[in-house]
PDB file of N, CA and C in Angstrom:
ATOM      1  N   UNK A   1       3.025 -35.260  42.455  1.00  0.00           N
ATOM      2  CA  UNK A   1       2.531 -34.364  41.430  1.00  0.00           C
ATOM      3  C   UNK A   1       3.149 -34.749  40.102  1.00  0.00           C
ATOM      4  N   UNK A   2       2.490 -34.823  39.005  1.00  0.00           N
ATOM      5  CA  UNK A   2       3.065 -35.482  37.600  1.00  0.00           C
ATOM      6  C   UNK A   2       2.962 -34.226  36.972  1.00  0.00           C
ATOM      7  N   UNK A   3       4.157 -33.913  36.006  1.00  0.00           N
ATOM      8  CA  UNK A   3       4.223 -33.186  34.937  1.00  0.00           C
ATOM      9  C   UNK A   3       3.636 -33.179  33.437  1.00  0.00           C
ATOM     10  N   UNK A   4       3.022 -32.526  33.213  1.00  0.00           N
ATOM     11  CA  UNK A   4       2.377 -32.515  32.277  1.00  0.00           C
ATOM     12  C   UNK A   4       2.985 -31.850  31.426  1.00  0.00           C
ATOM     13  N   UNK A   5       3.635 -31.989  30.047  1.00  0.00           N
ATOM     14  CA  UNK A   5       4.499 -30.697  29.114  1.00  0.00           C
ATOM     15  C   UNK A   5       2.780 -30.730  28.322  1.00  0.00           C
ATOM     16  N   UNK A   6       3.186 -29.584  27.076  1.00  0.00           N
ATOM     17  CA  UNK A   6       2.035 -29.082  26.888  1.00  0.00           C
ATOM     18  C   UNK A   6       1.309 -30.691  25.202  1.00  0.00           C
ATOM     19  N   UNK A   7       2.283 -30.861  24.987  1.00  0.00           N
ATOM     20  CA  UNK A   7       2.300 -31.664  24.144  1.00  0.00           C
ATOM     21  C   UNK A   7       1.586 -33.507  24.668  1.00  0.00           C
ATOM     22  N   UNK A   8       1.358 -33.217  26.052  1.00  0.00           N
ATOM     23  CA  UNK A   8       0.624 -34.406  26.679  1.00  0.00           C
ATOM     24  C   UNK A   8       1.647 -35.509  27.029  1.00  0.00           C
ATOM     25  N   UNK A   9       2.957 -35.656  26.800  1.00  0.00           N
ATOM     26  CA  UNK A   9       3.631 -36.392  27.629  1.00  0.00           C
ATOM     27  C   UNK A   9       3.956 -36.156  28.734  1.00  0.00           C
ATOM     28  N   UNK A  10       3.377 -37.300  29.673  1.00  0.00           N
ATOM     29  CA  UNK A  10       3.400 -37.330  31.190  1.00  0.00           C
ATOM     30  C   UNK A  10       4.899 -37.245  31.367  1.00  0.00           C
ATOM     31  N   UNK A  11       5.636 -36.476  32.591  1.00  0.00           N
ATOM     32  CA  UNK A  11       7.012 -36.604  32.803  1.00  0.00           C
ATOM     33  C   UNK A  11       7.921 -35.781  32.164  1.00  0.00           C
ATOM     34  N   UNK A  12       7.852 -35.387  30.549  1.00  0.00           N
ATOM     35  CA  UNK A  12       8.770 -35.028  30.278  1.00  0.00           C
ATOM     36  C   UNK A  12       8.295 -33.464  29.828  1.00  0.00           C
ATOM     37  N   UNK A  13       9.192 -32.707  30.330  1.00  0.00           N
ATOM     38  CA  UNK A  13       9.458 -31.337  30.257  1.00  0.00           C
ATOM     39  C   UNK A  13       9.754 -30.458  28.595  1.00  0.00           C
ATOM     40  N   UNK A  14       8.629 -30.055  28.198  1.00  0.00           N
ATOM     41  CA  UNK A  14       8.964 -29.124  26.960  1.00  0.00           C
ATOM     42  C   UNK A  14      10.404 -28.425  26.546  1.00  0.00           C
ATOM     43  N   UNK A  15      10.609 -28.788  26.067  1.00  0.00           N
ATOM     44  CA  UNK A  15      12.549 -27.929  25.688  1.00  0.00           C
ATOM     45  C   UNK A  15      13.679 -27.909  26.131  1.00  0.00           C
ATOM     46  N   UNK A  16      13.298 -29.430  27.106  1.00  0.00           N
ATOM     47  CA  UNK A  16      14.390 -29.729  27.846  1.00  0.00           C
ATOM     48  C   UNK A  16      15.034 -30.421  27.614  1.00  0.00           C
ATOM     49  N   UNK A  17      14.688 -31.253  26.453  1.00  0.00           N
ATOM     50  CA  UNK A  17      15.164 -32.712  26.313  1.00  0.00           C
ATOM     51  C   UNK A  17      16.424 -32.737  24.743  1.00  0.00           C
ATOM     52  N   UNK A  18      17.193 -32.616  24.583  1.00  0.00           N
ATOM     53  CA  UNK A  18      18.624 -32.214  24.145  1.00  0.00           C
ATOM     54  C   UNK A  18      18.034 -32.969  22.877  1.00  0.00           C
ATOM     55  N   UNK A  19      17.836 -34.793  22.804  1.00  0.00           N
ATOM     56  CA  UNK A  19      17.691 -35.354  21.944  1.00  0.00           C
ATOM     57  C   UNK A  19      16.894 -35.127  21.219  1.00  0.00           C
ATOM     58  N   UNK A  20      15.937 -34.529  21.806  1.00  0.00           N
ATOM     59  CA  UNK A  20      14.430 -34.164  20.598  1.00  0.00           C
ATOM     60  C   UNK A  20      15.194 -32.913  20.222  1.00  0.00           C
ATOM     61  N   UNK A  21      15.488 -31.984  20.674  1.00  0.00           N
ATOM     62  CA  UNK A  21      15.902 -31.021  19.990  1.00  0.00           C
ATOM     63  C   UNK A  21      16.977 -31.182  18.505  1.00  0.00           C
ATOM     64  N   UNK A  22      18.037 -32.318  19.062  1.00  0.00           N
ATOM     65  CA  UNK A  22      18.517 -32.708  17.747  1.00  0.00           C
ATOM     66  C   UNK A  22      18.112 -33.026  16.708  1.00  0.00           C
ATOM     67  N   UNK A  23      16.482 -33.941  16.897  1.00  0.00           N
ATOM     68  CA  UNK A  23      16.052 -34.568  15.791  1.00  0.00           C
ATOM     69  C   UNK A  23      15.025 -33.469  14.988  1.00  0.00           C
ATOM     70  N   UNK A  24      15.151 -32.264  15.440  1.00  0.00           N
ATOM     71  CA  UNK A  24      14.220 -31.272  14.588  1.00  0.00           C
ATOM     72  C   UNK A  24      14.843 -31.461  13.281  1.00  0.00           C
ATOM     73  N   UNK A  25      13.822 -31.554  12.038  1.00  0.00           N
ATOM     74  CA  UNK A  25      14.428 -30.752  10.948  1.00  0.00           C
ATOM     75  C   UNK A  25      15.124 -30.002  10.696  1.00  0.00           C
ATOM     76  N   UNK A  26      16.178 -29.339  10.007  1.00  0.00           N
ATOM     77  CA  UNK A  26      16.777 -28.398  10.020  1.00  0.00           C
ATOM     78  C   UNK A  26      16.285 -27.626   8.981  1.00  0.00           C
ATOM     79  N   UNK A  27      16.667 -26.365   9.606  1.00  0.00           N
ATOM     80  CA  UNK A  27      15.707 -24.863   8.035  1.00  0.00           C
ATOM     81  C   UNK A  27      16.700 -24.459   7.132  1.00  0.00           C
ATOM     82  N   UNK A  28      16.438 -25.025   5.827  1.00  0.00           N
ATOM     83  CA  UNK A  28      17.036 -24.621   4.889  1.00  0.00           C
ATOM     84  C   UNK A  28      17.192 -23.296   4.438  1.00  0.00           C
ATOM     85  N   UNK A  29      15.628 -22.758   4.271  1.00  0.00           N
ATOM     86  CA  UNK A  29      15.199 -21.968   3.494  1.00  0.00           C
ATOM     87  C   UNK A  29      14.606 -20.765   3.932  1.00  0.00           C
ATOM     88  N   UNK A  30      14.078 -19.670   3.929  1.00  0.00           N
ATOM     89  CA  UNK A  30      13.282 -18.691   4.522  1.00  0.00           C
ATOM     90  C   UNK A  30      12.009 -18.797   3.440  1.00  0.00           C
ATOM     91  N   UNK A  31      10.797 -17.814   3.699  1.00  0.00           N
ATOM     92  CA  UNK A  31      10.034 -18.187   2.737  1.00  0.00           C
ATOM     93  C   UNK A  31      10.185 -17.222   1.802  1.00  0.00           C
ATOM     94  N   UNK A  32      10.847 -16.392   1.549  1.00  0.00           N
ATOM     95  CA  UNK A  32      11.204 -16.033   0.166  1.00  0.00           C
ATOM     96  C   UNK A  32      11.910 -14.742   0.708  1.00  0.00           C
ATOM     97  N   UNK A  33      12.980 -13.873  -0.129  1.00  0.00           N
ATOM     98  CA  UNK A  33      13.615 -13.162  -0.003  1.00  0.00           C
ATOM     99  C   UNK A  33      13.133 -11.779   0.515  1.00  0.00           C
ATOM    100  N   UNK A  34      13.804 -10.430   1.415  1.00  0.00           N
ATOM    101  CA  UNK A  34      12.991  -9.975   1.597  1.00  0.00           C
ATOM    102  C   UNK A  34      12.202  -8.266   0.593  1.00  0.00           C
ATOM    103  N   UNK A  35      10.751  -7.847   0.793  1.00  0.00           N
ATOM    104  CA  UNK A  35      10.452  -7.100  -0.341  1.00  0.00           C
ATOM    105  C   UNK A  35      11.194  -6.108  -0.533  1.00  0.00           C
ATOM    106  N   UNK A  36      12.322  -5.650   0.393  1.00  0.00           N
ATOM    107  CA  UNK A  36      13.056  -4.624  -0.320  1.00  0.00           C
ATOM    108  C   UNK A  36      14.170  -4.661  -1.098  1.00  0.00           C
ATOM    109  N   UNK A  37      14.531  -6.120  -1.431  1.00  0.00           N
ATOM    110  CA  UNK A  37      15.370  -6.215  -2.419  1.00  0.00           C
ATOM    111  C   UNK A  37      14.688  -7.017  -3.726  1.00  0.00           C
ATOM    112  N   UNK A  38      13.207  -6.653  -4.283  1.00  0.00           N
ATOM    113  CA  UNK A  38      12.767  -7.085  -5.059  1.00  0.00           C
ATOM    114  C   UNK A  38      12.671  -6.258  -6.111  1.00  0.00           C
ATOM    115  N   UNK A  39      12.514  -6.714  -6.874  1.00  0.00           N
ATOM    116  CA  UNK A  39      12.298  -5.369  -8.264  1.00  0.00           C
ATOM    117  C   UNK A  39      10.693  -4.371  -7.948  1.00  0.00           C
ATOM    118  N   UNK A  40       9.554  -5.648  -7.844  1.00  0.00           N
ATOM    119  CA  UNK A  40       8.588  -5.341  -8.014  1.00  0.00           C
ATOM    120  C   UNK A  40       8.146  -4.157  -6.501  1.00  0.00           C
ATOM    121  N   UNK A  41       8.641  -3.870  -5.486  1.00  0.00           N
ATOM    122  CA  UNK A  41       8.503  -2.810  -4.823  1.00  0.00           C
ATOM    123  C   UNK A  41       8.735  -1.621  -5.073  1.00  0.00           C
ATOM    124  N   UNK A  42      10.462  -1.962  -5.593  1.00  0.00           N
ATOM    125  CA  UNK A  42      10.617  -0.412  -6.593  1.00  0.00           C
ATOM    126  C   UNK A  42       9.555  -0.026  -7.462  1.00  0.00           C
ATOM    127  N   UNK A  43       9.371  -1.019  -8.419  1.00  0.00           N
ATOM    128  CA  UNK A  43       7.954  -0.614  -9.477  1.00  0.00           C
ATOM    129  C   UNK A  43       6.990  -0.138  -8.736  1.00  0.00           C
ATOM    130  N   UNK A  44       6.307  -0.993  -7.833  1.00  0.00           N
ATOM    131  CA  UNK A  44       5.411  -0.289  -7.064  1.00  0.00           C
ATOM    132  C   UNK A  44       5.265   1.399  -6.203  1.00  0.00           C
ATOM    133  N   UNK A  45       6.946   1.457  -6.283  1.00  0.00           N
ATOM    134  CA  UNK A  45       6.723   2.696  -5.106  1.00  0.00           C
ATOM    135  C   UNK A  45       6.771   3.760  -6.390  1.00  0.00           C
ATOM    136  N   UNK A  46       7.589   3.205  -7.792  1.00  0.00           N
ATOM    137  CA  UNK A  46       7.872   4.244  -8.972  1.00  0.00           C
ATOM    138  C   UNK A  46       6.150   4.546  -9.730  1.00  0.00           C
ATOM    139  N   UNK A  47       5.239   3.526  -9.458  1.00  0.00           N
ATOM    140  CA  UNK A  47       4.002   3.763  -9.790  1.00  0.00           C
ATOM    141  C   UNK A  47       2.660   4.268  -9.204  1.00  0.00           C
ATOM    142  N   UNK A  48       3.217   4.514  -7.700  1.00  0.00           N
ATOM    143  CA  UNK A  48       2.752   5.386  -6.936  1.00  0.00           C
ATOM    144  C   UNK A  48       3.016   6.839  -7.072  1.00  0.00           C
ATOM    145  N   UNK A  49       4.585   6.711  -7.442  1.00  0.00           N
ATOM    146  CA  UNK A  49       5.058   8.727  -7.308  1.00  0.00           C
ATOM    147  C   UNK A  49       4.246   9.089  -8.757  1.00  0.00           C
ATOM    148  N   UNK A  50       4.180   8.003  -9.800  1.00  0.00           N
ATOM    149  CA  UNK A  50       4.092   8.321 -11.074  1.00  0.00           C
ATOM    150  C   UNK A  50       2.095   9.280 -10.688  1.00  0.00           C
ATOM    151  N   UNK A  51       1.756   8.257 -10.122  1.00  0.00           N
ATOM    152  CA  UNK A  51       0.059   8.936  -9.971  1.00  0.00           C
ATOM    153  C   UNK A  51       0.425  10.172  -9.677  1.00  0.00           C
ATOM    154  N   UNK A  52       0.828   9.922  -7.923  1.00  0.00           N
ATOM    155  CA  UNK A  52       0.453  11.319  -7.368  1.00  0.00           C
ATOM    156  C   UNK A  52       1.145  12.825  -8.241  1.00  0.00           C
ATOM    157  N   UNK A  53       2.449  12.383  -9.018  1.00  0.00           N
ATOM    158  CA  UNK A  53       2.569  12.835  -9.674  1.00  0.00           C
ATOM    159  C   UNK A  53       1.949  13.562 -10.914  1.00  0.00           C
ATOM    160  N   UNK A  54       0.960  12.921 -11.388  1.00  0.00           N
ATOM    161  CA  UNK A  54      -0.071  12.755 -12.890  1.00  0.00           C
ATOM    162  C   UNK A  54      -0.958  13.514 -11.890  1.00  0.00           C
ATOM    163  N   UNK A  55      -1.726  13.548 -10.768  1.00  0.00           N
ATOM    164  CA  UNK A  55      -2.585  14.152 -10.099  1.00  0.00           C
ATOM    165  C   UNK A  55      -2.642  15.410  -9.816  1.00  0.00           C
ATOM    166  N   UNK A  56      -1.208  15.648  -9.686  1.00  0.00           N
ATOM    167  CA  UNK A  56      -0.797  16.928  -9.620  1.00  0.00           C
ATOM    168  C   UNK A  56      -0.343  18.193 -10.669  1.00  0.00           C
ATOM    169  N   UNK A  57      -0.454  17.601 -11.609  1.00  0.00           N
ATOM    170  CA  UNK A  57       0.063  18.099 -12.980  1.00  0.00           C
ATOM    171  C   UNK A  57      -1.497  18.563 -14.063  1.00  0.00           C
ATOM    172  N   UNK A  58      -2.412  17.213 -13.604  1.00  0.00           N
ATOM    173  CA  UNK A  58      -3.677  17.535 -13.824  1.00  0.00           C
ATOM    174  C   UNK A  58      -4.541  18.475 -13.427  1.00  0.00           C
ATOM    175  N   UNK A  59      -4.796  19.264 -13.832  1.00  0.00           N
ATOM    176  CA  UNK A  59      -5.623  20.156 -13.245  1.00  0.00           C
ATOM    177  C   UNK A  59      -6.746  20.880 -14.123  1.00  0.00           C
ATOM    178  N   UNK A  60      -7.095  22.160 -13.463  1.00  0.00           N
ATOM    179  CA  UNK A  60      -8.133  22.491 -13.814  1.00  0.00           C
ATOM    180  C   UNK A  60      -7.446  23.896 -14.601  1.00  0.00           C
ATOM    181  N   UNK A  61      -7.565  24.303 -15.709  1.00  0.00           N
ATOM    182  CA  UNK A  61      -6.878  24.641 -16.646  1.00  0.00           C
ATOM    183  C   UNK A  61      -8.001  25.760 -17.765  1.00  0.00           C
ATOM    184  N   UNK A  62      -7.876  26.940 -17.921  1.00  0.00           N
ATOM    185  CA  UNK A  62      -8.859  27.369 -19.313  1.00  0.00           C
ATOM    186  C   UNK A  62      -9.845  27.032 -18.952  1.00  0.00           C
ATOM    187  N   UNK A  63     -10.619  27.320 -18.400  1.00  0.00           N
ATOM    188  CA  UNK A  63     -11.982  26.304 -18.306  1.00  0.00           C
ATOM    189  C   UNK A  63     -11.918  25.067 -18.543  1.00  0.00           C
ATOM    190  N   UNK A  64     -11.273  23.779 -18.600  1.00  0.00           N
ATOM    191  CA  UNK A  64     -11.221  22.702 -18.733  1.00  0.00           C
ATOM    192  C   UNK A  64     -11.394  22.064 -17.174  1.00  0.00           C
ATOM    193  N   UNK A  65     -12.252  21.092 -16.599  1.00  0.00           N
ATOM    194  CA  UNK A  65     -12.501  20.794 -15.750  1.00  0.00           C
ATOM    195  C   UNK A  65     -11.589  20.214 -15.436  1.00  0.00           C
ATOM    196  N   UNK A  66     -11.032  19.407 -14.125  1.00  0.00           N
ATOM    197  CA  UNK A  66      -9.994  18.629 -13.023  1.00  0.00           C
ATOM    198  C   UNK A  66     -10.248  17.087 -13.386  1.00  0.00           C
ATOM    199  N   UNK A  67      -9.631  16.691 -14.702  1.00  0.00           N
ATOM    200  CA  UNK A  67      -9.772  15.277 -15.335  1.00  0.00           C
ATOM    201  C   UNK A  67      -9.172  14.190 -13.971  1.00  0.00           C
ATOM    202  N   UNK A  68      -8.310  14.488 -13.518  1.00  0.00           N
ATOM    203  CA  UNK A  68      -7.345  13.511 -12.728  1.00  0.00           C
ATOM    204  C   UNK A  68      -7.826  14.459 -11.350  1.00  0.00           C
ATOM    205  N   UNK A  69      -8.516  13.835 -10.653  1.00  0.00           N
ATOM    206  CA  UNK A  69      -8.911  14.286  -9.027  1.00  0.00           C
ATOM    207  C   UNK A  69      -8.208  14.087  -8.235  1.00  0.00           C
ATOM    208  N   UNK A  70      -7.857  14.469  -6.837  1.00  0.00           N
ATOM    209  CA  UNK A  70      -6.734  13.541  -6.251  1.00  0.00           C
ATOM    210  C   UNK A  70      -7.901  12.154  -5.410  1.00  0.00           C
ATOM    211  N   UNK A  71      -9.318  12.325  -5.401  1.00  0.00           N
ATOM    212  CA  UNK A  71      -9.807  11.085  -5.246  1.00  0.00           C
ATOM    213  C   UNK A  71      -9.728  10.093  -5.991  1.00  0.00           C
ATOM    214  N   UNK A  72      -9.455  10.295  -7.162  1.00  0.00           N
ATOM    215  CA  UNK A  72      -9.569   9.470  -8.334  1.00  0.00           C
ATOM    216  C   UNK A  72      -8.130   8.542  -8.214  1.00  0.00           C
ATOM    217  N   UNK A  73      -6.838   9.572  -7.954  1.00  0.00           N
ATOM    218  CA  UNK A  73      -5.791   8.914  -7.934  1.00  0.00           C
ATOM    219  C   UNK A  73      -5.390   7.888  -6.524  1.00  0.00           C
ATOM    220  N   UNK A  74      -5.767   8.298  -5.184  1.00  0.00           N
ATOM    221  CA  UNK A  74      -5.789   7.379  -4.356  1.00  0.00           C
ATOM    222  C   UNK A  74      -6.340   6.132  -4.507  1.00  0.00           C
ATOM    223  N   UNK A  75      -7.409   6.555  -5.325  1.00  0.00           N
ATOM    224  CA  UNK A  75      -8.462   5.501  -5.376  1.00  0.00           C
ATOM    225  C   UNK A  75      -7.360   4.199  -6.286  1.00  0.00           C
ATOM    226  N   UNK A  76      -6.524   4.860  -7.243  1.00  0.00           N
ATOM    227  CA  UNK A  76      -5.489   4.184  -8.164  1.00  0.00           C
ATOM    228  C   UNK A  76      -4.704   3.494  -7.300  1.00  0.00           C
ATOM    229  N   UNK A  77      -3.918   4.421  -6.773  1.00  0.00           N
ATOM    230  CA  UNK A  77      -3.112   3.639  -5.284  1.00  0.00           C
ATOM    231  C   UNK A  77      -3.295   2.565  -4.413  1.00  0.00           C
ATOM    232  N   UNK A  78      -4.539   2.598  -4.216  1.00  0.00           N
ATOM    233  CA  UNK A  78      -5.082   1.397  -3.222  1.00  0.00           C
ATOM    234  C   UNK A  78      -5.224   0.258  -4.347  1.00  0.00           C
ATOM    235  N   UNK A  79      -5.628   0.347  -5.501  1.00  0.00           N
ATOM    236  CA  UNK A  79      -5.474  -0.251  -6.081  1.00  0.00           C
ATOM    237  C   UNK A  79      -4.591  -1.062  -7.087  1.00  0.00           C
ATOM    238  N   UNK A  80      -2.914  -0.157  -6.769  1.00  0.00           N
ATOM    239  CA  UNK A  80      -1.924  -0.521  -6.792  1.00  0.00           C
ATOM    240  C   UNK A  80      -1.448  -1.284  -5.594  1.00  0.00           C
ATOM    241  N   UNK A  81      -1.590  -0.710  -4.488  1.00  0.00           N
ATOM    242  CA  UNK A  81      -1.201  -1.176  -3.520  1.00  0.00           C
ATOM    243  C   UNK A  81      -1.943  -3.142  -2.972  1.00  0.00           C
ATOM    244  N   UNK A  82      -3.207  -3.036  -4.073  1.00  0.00           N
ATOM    245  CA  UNK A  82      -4.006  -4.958  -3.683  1.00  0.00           C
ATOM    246  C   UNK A  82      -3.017  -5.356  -4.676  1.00  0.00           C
ATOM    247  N   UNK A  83      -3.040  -4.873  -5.457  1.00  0.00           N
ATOM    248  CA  UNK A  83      -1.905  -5.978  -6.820  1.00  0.00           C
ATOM    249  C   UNK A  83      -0.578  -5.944  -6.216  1.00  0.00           C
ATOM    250  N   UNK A  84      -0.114  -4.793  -5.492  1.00  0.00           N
ATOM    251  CA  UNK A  84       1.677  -5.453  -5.147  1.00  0.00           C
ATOM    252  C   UNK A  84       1.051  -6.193  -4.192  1.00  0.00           C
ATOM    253  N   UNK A  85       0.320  -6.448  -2.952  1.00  0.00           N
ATOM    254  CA  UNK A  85       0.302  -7.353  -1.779  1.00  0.00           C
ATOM    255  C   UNK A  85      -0.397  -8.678  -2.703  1.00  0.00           C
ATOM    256  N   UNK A  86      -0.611  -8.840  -3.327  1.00  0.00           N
ATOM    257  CA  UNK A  86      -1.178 -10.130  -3.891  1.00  0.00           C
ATOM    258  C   UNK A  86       0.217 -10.652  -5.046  1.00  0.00           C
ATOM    259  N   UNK A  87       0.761  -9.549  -5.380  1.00  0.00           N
ATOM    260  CA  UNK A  87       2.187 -10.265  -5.792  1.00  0.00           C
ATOM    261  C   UNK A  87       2.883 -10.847  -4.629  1.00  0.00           C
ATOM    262  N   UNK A  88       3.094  -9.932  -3.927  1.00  0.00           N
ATOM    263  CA  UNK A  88       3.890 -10.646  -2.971  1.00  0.00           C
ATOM    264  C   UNK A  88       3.532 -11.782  -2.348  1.00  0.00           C
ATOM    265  N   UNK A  89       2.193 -12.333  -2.167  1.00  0.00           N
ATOM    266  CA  UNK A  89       1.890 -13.351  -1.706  1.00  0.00           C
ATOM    267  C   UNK A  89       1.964 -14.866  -2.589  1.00  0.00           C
ATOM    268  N   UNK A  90       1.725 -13.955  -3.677  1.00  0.00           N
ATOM    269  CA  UNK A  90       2.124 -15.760  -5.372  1.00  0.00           C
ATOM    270  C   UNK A  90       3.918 -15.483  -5.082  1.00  0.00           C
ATOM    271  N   UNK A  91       4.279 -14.170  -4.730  1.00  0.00           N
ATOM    272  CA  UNK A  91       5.946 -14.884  -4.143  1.00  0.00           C
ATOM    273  C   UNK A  91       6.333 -15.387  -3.259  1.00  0.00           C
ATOM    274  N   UNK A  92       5.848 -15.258  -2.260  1.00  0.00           N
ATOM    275  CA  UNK A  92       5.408 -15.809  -1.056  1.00  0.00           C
ATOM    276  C   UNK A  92       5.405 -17.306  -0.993  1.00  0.00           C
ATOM    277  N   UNK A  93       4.336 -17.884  -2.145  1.00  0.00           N
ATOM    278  CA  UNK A  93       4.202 -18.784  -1.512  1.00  0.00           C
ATOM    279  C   UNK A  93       4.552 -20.077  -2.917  1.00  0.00           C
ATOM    280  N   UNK A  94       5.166 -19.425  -3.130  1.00  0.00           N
ATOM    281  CA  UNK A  94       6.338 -20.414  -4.465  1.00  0.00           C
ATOM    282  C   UNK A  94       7.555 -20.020  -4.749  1.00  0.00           C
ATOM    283  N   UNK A  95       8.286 -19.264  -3.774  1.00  0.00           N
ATOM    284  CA  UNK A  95       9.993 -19.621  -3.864  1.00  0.00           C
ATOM    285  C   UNK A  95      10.418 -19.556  -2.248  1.00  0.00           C
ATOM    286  N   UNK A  96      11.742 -19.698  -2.208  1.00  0.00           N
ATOM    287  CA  UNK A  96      12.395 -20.069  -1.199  1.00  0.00           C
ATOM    288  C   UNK A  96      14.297 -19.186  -1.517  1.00  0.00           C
ATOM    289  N   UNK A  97      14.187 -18.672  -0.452  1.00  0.00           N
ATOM    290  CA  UNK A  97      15.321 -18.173  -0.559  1.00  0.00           C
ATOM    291  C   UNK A  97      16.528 -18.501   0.704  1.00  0.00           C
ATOM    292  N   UNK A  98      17.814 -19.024   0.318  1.00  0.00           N
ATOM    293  CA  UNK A  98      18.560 -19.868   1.440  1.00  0.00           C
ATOM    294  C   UNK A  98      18.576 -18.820   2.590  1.00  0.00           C
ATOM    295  N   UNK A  99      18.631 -19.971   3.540  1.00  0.00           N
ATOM    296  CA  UNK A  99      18.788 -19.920   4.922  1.00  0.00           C
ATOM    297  C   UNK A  99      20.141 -19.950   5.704  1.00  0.00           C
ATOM    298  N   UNK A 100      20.558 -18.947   6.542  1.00  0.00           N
ATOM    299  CA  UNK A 100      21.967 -19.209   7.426  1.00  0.00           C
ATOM    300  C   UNK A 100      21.067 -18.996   8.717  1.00  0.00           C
ATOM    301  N   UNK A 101      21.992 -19.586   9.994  1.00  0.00           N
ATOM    302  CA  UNK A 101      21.739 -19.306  11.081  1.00  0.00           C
ATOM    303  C   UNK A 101      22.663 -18.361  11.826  1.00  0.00           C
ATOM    304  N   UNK A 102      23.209 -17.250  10.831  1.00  0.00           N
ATOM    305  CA  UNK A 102      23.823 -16.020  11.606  1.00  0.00           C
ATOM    306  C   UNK A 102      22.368 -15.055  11.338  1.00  0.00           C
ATOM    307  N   UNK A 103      21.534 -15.291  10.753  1.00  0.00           N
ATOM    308  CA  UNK A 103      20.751 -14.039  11.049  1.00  0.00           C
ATOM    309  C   UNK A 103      20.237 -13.602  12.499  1.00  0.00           C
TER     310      UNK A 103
END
């Protein structure tokens, strides 16, 4: 019976072999630091309270109609919420933040 590892060499066993394991690259880097020690989350979460905040303050007043809806303001949110995930992804995918192997 011949061994097959998954990589198509006949004989030799996936993750067994000490020397290939040495010759991996080593990881410098992670792909970028993580979002809760970024500025731009705080902003994000301070521009979320700021709506629901403004939503709530808005109202319906003297006969003056309900300028700020709370549909209106979710609707803001989600739309805060595509611009921070699309920040995070242009951070994502142009810095690098160092790497240890105690994590």
């Amino acid at each position: 019976m011949s061994s097959v590892n998954p990589a198509g060499n006949p004989g030799h066993h996936a993750g067994t072999d000490a020397a290939a394991a040495a010759h991996r690259p080593r990881r410098l880097s992670t792909e970028t630091k993580s979002a809760l020690k970024t500025t731009e989350f705080f902003v994000y979460l301070a521009a979320v309270v700021a709506v629901l905040i403004a939503s709530m303050v808005v109202g319906t007043e003297e006969g003056h109609r309900d300028y700020f809806r709370a549909d209106q303001a979710w609707w803001y949110i989600v739309i805060l919420t595509v611009g921070y995930m699309i920040s995070r992804g242009l951070a994502k995918s142009g810095s690098r933040d160092p790497y240890d192997d105690s994590h």
